[in-house]
C-alpha atoms as a PDB file:
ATOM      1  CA  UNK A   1     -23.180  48.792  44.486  1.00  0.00           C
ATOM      2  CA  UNK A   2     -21.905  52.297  45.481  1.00  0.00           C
ATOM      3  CA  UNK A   3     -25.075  54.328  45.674  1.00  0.00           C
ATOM      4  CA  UNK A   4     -23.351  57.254  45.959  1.00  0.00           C
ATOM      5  CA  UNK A   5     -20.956  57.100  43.219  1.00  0.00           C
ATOM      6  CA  UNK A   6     -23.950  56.947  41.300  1.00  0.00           C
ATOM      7  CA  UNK A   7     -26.104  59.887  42.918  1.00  0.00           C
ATOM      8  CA  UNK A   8     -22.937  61.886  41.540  1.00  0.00           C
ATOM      9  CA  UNK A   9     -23.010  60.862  38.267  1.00  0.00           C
ATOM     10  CA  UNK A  10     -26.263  61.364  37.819  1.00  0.00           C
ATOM     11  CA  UNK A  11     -26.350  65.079  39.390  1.00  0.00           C
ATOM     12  CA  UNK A  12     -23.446  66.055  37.773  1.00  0.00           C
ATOM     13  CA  UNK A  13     -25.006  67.930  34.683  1.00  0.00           C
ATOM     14  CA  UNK A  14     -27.104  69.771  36.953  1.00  0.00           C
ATOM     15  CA  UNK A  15     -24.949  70.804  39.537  1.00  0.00           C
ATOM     16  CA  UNK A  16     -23.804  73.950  37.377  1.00  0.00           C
ATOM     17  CA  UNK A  17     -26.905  75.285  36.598  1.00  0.00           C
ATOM     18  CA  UNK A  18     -27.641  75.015  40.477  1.00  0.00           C
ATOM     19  CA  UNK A  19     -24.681  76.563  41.201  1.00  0.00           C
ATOM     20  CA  UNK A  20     -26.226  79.196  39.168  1.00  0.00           C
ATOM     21  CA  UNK A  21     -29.583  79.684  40.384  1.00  0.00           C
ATOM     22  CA  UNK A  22     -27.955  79.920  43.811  1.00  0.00           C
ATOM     23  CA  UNK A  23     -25.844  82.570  42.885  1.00  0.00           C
ATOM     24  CA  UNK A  24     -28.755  83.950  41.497  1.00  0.00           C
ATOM     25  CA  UNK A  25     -30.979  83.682  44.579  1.00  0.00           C
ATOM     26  CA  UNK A  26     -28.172  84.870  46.918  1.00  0.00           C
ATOM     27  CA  UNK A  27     -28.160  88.440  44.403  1.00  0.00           C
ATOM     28  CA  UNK A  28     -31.363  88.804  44.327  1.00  0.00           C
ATOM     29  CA  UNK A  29     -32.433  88.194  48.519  1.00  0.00           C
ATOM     30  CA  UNK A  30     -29.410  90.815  48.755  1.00  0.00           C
ATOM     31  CA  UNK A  31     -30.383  93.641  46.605  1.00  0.00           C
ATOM     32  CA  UNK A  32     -34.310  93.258  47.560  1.00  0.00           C
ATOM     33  CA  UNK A  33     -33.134  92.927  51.378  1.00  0.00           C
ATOM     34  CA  UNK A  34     -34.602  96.571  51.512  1.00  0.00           C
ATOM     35  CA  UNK A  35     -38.111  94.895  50.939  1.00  0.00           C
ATOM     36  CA  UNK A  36     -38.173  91.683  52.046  1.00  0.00           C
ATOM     37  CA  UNK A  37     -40.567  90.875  55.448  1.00  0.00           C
ATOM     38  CA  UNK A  38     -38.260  89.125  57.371  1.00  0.00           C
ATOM     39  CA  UNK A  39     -35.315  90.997  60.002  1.00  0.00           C
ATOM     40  CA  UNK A  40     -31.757  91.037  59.337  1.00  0.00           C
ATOM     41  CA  UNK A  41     -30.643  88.251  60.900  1.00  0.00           C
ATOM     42  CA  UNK A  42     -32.959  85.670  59.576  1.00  0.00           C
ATOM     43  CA  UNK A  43     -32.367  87.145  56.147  1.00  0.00           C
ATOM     44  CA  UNK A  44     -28.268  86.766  57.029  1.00  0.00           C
ATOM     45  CA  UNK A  45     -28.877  82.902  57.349  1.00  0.00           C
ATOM     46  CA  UNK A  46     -30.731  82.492  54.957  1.00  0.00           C
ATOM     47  CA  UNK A  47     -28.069  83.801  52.712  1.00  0.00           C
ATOM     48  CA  UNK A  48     -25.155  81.764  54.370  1.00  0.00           C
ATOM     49  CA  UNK A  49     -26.982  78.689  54.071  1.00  0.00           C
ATOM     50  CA  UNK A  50     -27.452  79.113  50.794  1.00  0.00           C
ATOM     51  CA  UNK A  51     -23.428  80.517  50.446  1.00  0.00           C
ATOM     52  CA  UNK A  52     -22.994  76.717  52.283  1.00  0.00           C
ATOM     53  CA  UNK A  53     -24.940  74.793  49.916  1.00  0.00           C
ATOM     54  CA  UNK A  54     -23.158  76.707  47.218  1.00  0.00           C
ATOM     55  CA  UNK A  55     -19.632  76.025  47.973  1.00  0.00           C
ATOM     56  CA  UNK A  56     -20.938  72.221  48.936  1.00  0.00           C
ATOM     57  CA  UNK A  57     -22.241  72.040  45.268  1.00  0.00           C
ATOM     58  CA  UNK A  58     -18.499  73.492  43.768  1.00  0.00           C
ATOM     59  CA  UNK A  59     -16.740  71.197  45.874  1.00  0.00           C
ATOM     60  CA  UNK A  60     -18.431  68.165  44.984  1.00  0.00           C
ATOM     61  CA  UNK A  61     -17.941  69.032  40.652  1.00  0.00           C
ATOM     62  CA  UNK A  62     -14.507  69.480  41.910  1.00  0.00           C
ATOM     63  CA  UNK A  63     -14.135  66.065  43.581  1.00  0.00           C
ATOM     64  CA  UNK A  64     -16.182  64.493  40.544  1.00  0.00           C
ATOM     65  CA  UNK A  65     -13.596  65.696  37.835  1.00  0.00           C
ATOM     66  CA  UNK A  66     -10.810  64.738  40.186  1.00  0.00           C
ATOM     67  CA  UNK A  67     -12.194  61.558  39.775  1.00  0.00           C
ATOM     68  CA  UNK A  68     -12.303  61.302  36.025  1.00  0.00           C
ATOM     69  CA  UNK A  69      -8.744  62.494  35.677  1.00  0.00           C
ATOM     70  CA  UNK A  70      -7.860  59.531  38.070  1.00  0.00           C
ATOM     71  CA  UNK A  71      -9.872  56.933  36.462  1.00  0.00           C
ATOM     72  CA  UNK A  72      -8.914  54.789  33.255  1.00  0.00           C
ATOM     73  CA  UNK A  73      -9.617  57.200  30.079  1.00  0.00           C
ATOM     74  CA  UNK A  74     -11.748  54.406  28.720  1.00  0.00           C
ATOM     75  CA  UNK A  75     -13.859  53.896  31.931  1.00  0.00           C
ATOM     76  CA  UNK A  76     -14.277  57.585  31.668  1.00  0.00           C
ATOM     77  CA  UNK A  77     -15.624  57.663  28.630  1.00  0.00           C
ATOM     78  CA  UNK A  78     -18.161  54.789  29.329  1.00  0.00           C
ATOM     79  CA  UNK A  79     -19.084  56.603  32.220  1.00  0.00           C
ATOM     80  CA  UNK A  80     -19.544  60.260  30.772  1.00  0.00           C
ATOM     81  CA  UNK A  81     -21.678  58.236  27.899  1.00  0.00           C
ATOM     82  CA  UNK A  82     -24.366  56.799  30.252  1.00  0.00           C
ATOM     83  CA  UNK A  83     -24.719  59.477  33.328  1.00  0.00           C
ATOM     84  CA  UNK A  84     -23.273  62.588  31.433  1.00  0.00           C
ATOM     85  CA  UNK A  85     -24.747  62.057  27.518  1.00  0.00           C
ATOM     86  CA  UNK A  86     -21.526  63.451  25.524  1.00  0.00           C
ATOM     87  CA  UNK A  87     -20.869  60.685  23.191  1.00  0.00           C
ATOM     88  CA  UNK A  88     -17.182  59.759  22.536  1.00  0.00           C
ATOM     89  CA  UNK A  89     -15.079  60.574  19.045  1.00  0.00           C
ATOM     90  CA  UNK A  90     -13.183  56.960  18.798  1.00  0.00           C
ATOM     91  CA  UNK A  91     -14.569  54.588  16.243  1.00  0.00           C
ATOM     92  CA  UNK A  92     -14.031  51.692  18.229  1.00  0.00           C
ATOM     93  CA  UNK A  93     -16.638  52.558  20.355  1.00  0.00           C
ATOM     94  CA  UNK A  94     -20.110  50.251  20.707  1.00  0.00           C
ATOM     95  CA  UNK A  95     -22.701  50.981  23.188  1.00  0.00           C
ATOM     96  CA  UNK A  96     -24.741  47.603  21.625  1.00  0.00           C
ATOM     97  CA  UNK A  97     -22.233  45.214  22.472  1.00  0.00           C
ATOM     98  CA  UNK A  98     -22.485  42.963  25.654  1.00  0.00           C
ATOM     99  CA  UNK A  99     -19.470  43.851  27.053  1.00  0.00           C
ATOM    100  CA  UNK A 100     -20.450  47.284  26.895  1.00  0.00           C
ATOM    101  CA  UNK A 101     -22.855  46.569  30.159  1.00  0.00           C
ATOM    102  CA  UNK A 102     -20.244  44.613  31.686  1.00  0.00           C
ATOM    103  CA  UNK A 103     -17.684  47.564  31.520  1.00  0.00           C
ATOM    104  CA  UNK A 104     -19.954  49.887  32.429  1.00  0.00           C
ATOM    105  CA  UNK A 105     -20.715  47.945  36.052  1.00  0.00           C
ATOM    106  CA  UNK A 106     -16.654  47.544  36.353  1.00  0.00           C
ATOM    107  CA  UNK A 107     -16.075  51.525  35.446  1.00  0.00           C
ATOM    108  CA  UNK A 108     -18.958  52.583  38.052  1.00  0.00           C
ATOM    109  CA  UNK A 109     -17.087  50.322  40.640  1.00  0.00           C
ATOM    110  CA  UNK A 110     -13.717  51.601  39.714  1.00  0.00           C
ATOM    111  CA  UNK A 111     -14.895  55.334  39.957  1.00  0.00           C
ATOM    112  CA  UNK A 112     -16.595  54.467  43.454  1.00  0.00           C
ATOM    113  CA  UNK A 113     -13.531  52.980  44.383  1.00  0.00           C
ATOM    114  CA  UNK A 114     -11.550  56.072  43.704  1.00  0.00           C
ATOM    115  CA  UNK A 115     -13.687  58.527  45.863  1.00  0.00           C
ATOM    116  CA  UNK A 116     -13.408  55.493  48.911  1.00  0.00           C
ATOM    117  CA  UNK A 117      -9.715  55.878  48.116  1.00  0.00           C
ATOM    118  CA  UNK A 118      -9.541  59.810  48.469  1.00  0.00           C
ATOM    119  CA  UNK A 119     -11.572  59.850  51.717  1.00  0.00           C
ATOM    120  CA  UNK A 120     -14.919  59.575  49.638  1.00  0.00           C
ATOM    121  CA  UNK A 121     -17.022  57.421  51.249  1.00  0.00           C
ATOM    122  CA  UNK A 122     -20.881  57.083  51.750  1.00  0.00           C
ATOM    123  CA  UNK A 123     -21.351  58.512  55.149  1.00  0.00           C
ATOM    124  CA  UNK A 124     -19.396  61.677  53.980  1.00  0.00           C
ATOM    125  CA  UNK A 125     -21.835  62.230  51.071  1.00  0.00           C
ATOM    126  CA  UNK A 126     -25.152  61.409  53.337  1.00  0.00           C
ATOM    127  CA  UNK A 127     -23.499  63.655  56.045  1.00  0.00           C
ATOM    128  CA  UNK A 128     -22.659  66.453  53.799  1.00  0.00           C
ATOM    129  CA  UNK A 129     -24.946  66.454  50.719  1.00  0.00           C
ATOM    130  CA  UNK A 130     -28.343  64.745  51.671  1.00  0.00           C
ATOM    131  CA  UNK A 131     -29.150  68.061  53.091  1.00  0.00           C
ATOM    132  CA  UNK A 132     -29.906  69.438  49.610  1.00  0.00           C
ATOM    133  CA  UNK A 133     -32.622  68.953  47.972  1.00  0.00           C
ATOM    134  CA  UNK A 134     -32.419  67.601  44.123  1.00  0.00           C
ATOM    135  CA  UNK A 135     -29.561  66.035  45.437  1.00  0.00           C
ATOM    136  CA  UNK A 136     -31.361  64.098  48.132  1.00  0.00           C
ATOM    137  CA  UNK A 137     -34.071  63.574  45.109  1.00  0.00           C
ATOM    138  CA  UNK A 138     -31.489  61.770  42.652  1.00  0.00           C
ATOM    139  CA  UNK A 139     -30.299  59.622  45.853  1.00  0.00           C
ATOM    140  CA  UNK A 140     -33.893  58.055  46.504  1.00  0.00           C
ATOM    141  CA  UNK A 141     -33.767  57.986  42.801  1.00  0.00           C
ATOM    142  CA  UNK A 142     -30.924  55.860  43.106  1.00  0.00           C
ATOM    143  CA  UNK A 143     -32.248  54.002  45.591  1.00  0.00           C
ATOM    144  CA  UNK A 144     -35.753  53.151  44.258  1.00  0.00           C
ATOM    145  CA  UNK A 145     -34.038  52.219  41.030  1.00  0.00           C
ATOM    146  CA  UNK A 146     -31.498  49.335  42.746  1.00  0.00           C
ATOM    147  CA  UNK A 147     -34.913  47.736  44.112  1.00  0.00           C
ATOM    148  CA  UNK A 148     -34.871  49.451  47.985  1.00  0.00           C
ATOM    149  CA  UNK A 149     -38.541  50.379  47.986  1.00  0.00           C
ATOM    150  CA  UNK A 150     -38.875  51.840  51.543  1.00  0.00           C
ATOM    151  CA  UNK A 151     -36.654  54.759  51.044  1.00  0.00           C
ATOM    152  CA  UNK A 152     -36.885  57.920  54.361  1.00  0.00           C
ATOM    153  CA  UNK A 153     -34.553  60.260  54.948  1.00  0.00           C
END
């Protein structure tokens, strides 16, 4: 199974408020710059890195809701049920059923398929978004959870 796919997923609903405490940070390491310890030019990187990070984070909410307008409204739905929590409006709908785990495996699979088909692909998310933290967290999450128990970065 795509690992990655579902490192997204699961970050997803905390990639705003991320976003947020970065943009936070960055304001705060800026208008306290007067008193901070460190010189200028450590301070500068700091603040780029976490610019990086920042626009890494954006981009990848971006790609993920690219996704979900490309996927099958009904796989979307399954999916933004388990990794997301907002439970759908149809009627029709029944989370108890044993399809329901079926579809869910085939709508993972078709939403991993769709970032492999944009360019998407496992060694672009290790190469680009490892290097942050609770995002590296949820991927040995991921990990442990589909039974690989030695698990380094």
């Amino acid at each position: 199974m795509k690992n990655y796919a579902k490192t997204i997923l699961s970050a997803y609903n905390q990639i705003s408020g991320m976003i947020t405490q970065i943009e936070n940070t960055i304001t705060h390491r800026a208008k306290n710059s007067f008193y901070m310890r460190h010189d200028t030019v450590s301070l500068a990187e700091q603040l780029i890195t976490l610019g990086e990070i920042r626009k890494d984070l954006i981009e990848l909410k971006y790609i993920a809701d690219e996704i979900f307008n490309k996927i099958k409204p009904d796989d979307a739905v399954l999916l933004k049920y388990k990794y997301l929590g907002i439970t759908p409006e149809c009627e029709d709908f029944d989370h108890t059923s044993r399809n329901y785990f079926r579809k869910q495996i085939k709508a993972l699979e078709r939403f991993a398929n769709k970032l492999s088909a944009g360019g998407y692909d496992e060694e672009w998310f290790q190469k680009k978004y490892l290097k942050i933290a609770f995002i590296s967290a949820v991927y040995k999450k991921t990990l442990l959870e589909e039974g690989k128990k030695h698990v380094r970065f």
